[in-house]
N, C-alpha and C. Protein backbone atom coordinates (compact mmCIF):
# COMPACT_ATOMS: atom_id res chain seq x y z
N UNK A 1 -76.63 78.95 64.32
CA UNK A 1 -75.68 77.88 64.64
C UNK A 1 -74.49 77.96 63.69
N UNK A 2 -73.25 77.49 64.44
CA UNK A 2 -72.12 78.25 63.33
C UNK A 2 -72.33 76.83 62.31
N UNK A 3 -71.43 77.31 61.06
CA UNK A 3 -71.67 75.96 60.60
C UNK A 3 -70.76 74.61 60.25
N UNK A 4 -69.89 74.95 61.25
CA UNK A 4 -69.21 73.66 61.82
C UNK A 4 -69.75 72.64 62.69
N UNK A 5 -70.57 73.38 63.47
CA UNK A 5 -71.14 72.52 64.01
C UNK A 5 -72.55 71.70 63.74
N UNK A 6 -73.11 72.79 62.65
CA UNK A 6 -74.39 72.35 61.76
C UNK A 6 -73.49 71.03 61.19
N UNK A 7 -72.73 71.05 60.33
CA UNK A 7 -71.98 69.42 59.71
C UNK A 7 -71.13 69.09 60.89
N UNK A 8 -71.14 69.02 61.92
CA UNK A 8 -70.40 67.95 62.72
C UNK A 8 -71.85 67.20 63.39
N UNK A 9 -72.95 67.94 63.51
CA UNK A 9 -74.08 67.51 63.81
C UNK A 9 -74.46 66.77 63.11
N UNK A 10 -74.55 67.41 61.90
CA UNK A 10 -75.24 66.08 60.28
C UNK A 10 -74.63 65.02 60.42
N UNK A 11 -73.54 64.71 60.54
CA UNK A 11 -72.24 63.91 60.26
C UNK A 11 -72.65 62.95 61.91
N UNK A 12 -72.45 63.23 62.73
CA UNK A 12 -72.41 62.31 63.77
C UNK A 12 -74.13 61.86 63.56
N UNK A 13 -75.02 62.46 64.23
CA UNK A 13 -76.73 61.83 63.90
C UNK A 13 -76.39 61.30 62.58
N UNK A 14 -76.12 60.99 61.87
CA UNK A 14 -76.10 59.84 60.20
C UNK A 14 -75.82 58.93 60.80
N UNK A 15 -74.31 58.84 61.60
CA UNK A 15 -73.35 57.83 61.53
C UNK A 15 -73.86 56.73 62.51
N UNK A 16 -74.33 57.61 63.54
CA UNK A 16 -74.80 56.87 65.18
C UNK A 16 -76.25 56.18 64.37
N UNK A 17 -76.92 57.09 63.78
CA UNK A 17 -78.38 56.49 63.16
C UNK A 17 -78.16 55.28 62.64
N UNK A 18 -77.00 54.87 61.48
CA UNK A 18 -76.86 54.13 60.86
C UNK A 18 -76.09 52.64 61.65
N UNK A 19 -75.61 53.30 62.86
CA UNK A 19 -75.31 52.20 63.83
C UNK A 19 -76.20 51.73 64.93
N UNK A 20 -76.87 52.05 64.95
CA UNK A 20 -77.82 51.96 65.69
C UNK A 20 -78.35 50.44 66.09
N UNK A 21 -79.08 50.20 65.06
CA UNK A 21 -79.77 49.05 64.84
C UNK A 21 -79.00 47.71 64.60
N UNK A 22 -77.81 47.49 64.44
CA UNK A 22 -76.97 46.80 63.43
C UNK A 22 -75.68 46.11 64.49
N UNK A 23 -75.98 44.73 64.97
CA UNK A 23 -75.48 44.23 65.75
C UNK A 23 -73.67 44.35 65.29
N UNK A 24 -73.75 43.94 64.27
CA UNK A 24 -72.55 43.80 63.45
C UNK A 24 -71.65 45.18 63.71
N UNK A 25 -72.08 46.16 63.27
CA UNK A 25 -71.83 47.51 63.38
C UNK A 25 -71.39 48.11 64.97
N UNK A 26 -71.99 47.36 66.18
CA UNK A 26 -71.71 48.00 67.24
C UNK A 26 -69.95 47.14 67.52
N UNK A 27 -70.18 45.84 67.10
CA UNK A 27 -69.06 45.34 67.34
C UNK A 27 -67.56 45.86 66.31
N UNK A 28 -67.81 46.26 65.29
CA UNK A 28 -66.91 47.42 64.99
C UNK A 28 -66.73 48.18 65.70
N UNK A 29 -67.64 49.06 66.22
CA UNK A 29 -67.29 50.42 66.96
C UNK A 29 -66.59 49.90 68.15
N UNK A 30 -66.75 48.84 69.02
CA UNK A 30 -66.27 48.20 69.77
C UNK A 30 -64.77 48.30 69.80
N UNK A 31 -64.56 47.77 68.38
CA UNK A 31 -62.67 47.77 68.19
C UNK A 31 -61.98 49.25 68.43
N UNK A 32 -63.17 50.35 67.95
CA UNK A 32 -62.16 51.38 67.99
C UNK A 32 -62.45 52.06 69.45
N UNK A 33 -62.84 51.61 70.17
CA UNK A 33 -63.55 52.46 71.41
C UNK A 33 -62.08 53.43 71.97
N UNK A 34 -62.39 54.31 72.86
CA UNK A 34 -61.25 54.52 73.02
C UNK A 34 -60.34 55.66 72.42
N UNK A 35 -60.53 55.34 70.21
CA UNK A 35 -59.26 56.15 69.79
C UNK A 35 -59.90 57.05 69.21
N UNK A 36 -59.42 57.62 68.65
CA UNK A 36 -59.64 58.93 67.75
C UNK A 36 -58.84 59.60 66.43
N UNK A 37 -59.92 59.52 65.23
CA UNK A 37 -59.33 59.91 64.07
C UNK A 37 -59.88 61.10 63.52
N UNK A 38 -58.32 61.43 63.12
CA UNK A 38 -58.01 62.56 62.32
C UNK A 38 -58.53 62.84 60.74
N UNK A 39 -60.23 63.27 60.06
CA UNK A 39 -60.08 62.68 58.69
C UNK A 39 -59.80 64.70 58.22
N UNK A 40 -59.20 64.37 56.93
CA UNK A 40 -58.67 65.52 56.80
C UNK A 40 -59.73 65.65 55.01
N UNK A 41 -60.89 66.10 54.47
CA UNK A 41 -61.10 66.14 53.14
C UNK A 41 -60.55 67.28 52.26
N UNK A 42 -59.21 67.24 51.79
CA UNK A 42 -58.90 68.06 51.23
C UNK A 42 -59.18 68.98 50.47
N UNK A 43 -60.31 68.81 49.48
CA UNK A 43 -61.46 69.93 48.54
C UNK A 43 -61.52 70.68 49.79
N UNK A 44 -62.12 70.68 51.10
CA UNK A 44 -62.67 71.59 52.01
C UNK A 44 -61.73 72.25 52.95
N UNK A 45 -60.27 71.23 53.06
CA UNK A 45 -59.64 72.09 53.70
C UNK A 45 -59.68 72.36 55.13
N UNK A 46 -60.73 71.16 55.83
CA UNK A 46 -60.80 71.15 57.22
C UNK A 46 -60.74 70.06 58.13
N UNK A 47 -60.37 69.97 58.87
CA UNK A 47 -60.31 68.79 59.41
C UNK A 47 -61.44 68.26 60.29
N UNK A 48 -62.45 67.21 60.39
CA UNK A 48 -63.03 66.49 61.68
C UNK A 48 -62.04 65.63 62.12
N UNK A 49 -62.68 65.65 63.86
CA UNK A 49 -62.40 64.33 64.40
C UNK A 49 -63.54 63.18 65.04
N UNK A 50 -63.15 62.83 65.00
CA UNK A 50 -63.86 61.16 64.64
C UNK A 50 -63.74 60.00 66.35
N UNK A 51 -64.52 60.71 67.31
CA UNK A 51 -63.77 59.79 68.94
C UNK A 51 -65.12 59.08 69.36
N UNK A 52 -64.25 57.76 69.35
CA UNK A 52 -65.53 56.20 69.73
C UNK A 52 -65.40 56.01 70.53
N UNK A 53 -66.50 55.92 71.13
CA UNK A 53 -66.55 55.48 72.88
C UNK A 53 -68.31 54.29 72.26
N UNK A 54 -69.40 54.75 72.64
CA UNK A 54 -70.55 54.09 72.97
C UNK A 54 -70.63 53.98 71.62
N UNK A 55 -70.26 55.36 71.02
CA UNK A 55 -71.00 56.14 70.06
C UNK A 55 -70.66 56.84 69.60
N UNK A 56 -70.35 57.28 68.24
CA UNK A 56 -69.20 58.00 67.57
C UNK A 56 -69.82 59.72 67.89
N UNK A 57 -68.87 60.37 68.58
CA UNK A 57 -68.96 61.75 68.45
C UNK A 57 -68.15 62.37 67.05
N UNK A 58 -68.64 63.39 66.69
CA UNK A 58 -67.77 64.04 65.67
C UNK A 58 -67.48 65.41 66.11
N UNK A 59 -66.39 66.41 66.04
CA UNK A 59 -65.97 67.38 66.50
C UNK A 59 -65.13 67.99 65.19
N UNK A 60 -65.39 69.48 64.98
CA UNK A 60 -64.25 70.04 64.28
C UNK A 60 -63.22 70.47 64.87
N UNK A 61 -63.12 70.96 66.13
CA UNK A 61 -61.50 71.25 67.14
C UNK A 61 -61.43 69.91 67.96
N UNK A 62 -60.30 69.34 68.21
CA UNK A 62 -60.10 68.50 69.13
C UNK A 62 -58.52 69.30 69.62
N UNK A 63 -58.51 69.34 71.11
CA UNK A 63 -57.22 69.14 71.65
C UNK A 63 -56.19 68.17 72.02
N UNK A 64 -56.95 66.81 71.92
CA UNK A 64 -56.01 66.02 72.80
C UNK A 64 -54.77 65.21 71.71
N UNK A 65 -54.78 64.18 71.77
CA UNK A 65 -53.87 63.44 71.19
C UNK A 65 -54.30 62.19 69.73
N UNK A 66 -54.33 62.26 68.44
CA UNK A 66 -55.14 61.81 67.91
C UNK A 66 -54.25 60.38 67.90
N UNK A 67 -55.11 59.29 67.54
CA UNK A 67 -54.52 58.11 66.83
C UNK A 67 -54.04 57.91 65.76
N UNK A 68 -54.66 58.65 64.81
CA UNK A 68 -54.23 58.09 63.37
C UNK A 68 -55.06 59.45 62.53
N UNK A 69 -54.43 60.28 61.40
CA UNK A 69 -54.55 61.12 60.77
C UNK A 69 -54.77 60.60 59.30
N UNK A 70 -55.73 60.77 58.90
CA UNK A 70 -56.00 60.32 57.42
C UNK A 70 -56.36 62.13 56.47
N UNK A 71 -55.79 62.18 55.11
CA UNK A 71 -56.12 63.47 54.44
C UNK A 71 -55.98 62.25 52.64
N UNK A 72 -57.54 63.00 52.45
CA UNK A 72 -57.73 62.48 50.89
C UNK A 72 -58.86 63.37 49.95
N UNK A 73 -58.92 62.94 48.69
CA UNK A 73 -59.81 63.79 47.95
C UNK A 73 -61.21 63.51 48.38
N UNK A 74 -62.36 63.93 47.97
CA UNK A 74 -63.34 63.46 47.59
C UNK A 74 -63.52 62.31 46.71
N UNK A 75 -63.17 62.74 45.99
CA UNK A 75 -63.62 61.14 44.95
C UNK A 75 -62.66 59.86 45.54
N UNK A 76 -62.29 59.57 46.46
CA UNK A 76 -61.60 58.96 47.27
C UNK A 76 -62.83 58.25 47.93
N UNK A 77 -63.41 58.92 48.65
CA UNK A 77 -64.22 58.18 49.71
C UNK A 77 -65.19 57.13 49.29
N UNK A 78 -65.62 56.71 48.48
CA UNK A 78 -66.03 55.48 48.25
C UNK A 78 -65.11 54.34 48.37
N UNK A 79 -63.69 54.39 47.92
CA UNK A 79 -62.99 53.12 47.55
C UNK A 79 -62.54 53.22 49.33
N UNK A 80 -62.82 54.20 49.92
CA UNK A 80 -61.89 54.05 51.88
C UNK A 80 -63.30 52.76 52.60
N UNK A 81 -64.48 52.70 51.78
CA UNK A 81 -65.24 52.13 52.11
C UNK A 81 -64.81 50.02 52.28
N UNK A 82 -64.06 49.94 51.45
CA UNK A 82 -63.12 48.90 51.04
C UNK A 82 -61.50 48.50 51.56
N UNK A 83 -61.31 48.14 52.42
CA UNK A 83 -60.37 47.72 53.22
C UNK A 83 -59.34 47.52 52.38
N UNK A 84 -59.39 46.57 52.04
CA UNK A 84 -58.06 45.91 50.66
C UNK A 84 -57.96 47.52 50.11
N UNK A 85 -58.22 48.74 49.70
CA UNK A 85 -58.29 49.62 49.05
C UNK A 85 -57.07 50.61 49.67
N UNK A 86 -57.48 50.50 51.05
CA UNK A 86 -55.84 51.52 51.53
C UNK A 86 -55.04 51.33 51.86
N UNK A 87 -54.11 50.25 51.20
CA UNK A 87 -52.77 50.12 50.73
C UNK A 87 -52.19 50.47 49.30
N UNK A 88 -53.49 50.30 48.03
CA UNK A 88 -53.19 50.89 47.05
C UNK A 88 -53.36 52.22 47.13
N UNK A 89 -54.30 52.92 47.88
CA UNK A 89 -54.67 54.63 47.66
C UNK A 89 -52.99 54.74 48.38
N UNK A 90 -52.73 54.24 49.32
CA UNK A 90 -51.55 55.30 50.01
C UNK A 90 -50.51 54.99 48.91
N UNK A 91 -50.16 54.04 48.17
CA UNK A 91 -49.31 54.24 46.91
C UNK A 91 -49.07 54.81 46.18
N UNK A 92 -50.30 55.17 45.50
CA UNK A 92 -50.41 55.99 44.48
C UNK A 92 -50.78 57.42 45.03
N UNK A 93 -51.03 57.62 46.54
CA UNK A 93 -50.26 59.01 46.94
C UNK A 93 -51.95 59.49 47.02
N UNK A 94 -53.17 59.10 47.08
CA UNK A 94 -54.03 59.15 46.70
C UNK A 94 -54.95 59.46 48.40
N UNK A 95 -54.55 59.32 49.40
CA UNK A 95 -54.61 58.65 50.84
C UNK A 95 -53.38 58.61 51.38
N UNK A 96 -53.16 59.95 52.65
CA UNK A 96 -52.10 60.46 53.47
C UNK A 96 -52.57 59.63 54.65
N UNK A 97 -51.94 59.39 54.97
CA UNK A 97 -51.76 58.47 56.47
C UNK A 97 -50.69 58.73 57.52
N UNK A 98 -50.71 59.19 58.54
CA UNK A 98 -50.31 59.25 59.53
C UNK A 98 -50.34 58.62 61.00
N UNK A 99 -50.29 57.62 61.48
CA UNK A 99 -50.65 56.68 62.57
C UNK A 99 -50.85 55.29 62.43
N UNK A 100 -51.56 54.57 63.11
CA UNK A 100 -51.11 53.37 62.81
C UNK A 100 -52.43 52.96 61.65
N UNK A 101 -52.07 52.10 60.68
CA UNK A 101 -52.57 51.74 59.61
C UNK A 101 -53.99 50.76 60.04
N UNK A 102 -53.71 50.13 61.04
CA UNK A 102 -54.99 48.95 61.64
C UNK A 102 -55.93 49.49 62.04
N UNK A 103 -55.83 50.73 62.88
CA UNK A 103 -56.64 51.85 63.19
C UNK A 103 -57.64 52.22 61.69
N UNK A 104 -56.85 52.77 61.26
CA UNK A 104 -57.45 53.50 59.82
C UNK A 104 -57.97 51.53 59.19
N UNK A 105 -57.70 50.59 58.74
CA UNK A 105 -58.22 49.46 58.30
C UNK A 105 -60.00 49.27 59.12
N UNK A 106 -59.60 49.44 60.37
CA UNK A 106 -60.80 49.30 61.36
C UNK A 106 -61.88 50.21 61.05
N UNK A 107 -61.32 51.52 60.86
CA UNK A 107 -62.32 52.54 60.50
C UNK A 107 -63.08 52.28 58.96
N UNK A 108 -62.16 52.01 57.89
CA UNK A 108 -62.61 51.29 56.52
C UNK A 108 -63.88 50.09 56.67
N UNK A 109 -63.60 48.96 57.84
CA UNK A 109 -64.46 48.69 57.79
C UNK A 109 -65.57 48.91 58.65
N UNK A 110 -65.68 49.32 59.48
CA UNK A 110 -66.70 50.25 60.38
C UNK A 110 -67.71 51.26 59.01
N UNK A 111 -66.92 51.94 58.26
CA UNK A 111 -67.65 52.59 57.12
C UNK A 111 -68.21 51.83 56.14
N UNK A 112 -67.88 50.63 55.83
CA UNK A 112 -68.18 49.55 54.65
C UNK A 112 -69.83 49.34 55.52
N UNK A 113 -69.96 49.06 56.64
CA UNK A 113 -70.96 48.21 57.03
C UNK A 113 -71.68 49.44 57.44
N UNK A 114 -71.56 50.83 56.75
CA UNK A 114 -72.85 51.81 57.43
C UNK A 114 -73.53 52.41 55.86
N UNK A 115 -74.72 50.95 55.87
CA UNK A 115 -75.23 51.10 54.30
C UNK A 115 -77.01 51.79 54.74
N UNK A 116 -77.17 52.97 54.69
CA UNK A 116 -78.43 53.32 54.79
C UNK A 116 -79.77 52.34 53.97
N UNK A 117 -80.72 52.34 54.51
CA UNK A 117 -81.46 51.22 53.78
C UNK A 117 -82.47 52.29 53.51
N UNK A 118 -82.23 53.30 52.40
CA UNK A 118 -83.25 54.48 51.85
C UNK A 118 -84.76 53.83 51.71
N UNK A 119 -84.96 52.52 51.22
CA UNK A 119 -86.17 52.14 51.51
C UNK A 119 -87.41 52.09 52.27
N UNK A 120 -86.37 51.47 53.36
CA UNK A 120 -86.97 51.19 54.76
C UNK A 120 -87.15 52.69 55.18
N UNK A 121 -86.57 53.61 55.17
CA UNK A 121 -86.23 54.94 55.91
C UNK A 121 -87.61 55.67 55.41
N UNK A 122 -87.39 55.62 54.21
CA UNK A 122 -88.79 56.37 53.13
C UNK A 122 -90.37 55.01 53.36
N UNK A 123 -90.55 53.90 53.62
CA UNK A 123 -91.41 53.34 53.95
C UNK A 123 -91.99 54.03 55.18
N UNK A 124 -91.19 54.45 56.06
CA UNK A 124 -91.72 54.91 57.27
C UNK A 124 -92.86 56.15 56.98
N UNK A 125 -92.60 56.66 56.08
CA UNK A 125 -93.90 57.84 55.87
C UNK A 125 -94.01 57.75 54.69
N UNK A 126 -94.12 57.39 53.67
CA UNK A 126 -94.75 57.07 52.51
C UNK A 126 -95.88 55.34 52.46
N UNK A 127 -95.14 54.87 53.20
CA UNK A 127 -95.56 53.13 53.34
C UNK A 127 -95.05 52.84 51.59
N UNK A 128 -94.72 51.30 51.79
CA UNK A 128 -93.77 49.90 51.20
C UNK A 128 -93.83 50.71 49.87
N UNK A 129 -95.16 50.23 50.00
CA UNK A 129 -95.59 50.79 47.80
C UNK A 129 -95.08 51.43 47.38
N UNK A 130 -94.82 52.62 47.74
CA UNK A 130 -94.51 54.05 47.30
C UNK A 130 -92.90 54.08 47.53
N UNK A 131 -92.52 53.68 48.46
CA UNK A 131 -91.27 53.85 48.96
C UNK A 131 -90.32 52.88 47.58
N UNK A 132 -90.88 51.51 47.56
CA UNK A 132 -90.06 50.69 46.79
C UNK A 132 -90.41 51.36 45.37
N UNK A 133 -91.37 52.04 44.41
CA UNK A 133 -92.08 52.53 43.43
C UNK A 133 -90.80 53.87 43.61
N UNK A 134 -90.42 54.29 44.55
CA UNK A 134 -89.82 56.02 44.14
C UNK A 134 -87.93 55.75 44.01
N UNK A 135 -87.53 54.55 45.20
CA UNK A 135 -85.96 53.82 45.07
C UNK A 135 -85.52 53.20 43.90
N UNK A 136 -86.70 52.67 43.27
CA UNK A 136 -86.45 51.59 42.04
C UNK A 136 -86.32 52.78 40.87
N UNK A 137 -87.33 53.80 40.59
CA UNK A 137 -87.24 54.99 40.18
C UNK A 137 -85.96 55.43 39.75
N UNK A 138 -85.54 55.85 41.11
CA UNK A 138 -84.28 56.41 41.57
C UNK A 138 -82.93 55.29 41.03
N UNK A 139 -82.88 54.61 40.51
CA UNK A 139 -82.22 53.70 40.63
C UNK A 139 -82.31 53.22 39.22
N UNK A 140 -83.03 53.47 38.70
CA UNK A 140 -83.19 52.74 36.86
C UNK A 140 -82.53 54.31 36.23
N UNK A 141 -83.32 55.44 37.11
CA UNK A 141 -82.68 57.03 36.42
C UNK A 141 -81.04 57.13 36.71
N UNK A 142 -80.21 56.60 37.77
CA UNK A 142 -78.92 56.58 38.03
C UNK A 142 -78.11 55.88 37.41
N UNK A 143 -78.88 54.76 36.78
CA UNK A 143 -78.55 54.02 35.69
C UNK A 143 -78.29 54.42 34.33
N UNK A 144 -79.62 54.90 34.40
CA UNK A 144 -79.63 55.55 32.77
C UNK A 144 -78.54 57.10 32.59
N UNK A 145 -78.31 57.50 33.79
CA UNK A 145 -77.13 58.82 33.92
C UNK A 145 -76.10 58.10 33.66
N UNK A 146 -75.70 57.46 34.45
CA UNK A 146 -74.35 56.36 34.24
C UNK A 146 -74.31 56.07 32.44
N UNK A 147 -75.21 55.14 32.03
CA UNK A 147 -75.19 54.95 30.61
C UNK A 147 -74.60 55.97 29.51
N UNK A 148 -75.55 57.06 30.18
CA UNK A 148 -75.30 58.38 29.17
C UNK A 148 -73.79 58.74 28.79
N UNK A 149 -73.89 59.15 30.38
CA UNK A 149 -72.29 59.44 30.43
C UNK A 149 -70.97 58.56 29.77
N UNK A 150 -71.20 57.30 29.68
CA UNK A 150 -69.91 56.43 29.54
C UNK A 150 -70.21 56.34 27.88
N UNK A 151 -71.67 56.54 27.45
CA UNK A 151 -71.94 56.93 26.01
C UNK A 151 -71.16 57.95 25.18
N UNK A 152 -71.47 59.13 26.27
CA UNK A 152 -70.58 60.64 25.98
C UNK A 152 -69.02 60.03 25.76
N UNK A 153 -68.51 59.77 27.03
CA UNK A 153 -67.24 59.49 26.51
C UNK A 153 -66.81 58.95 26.02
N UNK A 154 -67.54 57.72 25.16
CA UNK A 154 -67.09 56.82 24.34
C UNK A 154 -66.77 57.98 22.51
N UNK A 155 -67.84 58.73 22.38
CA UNK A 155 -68.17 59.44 21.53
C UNK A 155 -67.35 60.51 21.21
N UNK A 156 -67.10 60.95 22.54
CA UNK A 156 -65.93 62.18 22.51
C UNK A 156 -64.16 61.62 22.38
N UNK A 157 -64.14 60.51 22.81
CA UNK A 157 -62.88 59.95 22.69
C UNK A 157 -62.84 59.91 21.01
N UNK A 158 -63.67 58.80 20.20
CA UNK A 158 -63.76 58.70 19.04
C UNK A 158 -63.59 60.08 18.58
N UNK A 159 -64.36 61.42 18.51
CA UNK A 159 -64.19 61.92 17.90
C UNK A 159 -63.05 63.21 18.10
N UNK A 160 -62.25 62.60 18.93
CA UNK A 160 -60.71 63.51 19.67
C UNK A 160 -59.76 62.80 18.41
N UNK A 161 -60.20 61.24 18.49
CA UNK A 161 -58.77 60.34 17.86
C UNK A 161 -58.82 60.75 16.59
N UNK A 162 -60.42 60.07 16.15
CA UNK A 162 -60.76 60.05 14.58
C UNK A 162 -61.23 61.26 13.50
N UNK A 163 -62.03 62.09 14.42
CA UNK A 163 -62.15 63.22 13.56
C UNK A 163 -61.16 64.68 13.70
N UNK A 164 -61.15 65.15 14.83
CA UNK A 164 -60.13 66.23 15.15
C UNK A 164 -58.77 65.87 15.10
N UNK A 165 -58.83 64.28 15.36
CA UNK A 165 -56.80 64.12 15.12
C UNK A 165 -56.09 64.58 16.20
N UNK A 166 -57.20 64.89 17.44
CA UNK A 166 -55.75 65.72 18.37
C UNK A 166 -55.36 64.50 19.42
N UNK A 167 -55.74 63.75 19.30
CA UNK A 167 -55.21 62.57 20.06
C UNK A 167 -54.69 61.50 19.37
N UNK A 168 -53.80 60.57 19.01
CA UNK A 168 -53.15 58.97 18.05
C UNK A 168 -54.32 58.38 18.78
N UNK A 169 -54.42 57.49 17.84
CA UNK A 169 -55.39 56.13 17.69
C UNK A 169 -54.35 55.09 18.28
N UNK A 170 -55.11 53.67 18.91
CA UNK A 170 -54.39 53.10 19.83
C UNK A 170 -53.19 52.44 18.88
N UNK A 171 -53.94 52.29 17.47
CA UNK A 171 -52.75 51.49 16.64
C UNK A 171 -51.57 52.20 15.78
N UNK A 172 -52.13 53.57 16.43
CA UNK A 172 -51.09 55.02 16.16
C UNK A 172 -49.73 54.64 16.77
N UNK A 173 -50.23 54.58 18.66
CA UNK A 173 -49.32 54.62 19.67
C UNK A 173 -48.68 53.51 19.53
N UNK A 174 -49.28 52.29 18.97
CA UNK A 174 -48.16 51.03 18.77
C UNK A 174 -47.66 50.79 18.11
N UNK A 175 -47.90 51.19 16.81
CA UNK A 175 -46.74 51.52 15.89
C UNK A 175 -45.44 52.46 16.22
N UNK A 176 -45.89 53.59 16.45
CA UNK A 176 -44.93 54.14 17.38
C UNK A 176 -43.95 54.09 18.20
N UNK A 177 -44.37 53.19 19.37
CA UNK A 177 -43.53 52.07 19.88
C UNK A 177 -43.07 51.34 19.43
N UNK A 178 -43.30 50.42 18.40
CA UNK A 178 -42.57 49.98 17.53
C UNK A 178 -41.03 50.48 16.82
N UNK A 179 -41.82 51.54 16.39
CA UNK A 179 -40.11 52.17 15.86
C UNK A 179 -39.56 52.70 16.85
N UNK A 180 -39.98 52.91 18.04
CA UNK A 180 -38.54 53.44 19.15
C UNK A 180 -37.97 52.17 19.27
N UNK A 181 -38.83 50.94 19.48
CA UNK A 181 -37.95 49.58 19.98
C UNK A 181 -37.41 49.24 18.60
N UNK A 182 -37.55 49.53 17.02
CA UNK A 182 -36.72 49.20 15.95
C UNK A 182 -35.14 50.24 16.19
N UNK A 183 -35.70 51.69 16.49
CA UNK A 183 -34.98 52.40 16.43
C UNK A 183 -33.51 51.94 17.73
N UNK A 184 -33.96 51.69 18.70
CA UNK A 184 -33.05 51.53 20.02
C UNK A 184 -32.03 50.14 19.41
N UNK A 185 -33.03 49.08 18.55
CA UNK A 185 -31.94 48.19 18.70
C UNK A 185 -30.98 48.61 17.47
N UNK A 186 -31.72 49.42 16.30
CA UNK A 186 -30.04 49.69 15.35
C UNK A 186 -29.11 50.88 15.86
N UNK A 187 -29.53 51.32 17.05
CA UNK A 187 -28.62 52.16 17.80
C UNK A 187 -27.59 51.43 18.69
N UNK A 188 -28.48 50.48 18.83
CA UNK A 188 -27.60 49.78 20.07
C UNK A 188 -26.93 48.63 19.06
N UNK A 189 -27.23 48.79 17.89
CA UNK A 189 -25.88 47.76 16.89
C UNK A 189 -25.15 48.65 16.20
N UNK A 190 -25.04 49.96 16.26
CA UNK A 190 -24.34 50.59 15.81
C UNK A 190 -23.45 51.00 16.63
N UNK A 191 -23.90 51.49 17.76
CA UNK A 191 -22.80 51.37 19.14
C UNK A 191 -21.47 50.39 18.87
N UNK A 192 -22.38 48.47 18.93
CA UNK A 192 -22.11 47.70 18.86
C UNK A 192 -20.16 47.52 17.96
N UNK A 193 -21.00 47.80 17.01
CA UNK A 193 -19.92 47.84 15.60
C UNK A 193 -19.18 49.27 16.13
N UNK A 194 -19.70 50.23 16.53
CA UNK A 194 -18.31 50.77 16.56
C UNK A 194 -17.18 50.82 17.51
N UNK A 195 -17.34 49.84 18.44
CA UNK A 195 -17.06 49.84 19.66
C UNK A 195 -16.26 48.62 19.36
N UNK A 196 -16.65 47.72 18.31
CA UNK A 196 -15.26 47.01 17.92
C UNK A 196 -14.24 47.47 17.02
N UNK A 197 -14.93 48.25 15.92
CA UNK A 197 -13.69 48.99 15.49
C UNK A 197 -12.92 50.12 15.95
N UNK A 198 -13.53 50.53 17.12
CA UNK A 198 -12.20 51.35 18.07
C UNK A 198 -11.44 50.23 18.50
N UNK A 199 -11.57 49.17 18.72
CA UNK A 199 -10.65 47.88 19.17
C UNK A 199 -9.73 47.72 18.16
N UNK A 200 -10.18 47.55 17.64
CA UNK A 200 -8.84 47.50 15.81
C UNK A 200 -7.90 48.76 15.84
N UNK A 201 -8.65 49.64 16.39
CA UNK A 201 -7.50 50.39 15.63
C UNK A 201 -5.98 50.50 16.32
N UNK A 202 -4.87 50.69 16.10
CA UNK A 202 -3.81 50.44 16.71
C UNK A 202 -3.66 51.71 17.63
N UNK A 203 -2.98 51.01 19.31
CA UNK A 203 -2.96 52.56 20.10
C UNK A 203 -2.15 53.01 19.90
């Protein structure tokens, strides 16, 4: 199987799975019936399309006419999950948009409300015990990665500023600032003063 269509397969069975059950969720898909989006993930460099009718198909070639073209990073796609979110990503240049914006809002939240319930999914062949015993697991260890990490960088920052010196300390940079804003205003009184004594002098 080529393997465009192996991930246009993965990608649609997730999406339809995750809509499935979820009254809320069909009435999203509802709004977009009909259109079709363009998502573009730039790391990969390829485009899907994205066309709602019952039931979201996913396709890597489409011919026809799209609605709305979206191209962003990876580390992007969590915050597209968040509505209020893509008006700041397209600001800061972060989230390309092409078509109409309500479209792409609709799709944001259509994605907000497709939350896999790994629990329930893993109860089905493990049963409750085990399932809630291996998520909670999973979930104190993602924690403790998170911790680590924001540990690391707390550590490595300190020792960029304080021991190697290759970075100013925050009360480096404001001092600093300081003397450009001391420096600008005896520039701008020296201007001052001489700009009246070119007035004095006789033409």
């Amino acid at each position: 199987m080529p393997l465009d269509a192996l991930v246009t397969g993965a990608i649609e069975t997730s999406l339809n799975a995750l809509l499935k059950d979820n009254d809320e969720n069909q009435r999203r898909l509802t709004r977009l019936r009909g259109k079709v989006i363009g998502v573009t993930v730039n790391e990969f460099g390829k485009q899907l399309y994205f066309i709602f009718s019952q039931q979201i198909d996913v396709l890597a070639v489409f011919e026809g006419d799209v609605d709305c073209q979206l191209a962003f990073n990876l580390s992007v796609l969590p915050e597209l999950r968040q509505q209020a979110n893509l008006t700041q990503l397209i600001k800061a240049d972060k989230l390309a948009l092409d078509g109409d914006i309500q479209l792409a809002q609709q799709f944001s939240t259509l994605l907000s409300g497709l939350k896999p319930d790994i629990e329930e999914i893993l109860s089905q062949y493990t049963g409750d015990i085990v399932a809630h015993t291996l998520v909670s697991g999973m979930k104190r260890s993602a924690n403790l990665v998170r911790h680590g990490l924001a540990r690391r960088q707390r550590d490595l920052a300190e020792v960029i500023t304080e021991e190697w010196r290759l970075a100013p300390q925050a009360l480096e940079i404001a001092h600093f600032a300081d003397q450009v804003d001391d420096l600008k205003t005896d520039v701008a009184r020296c201007e001052a003063r001489l700009n009246r004594l070119l007035e004095r002098q006789p033409a």
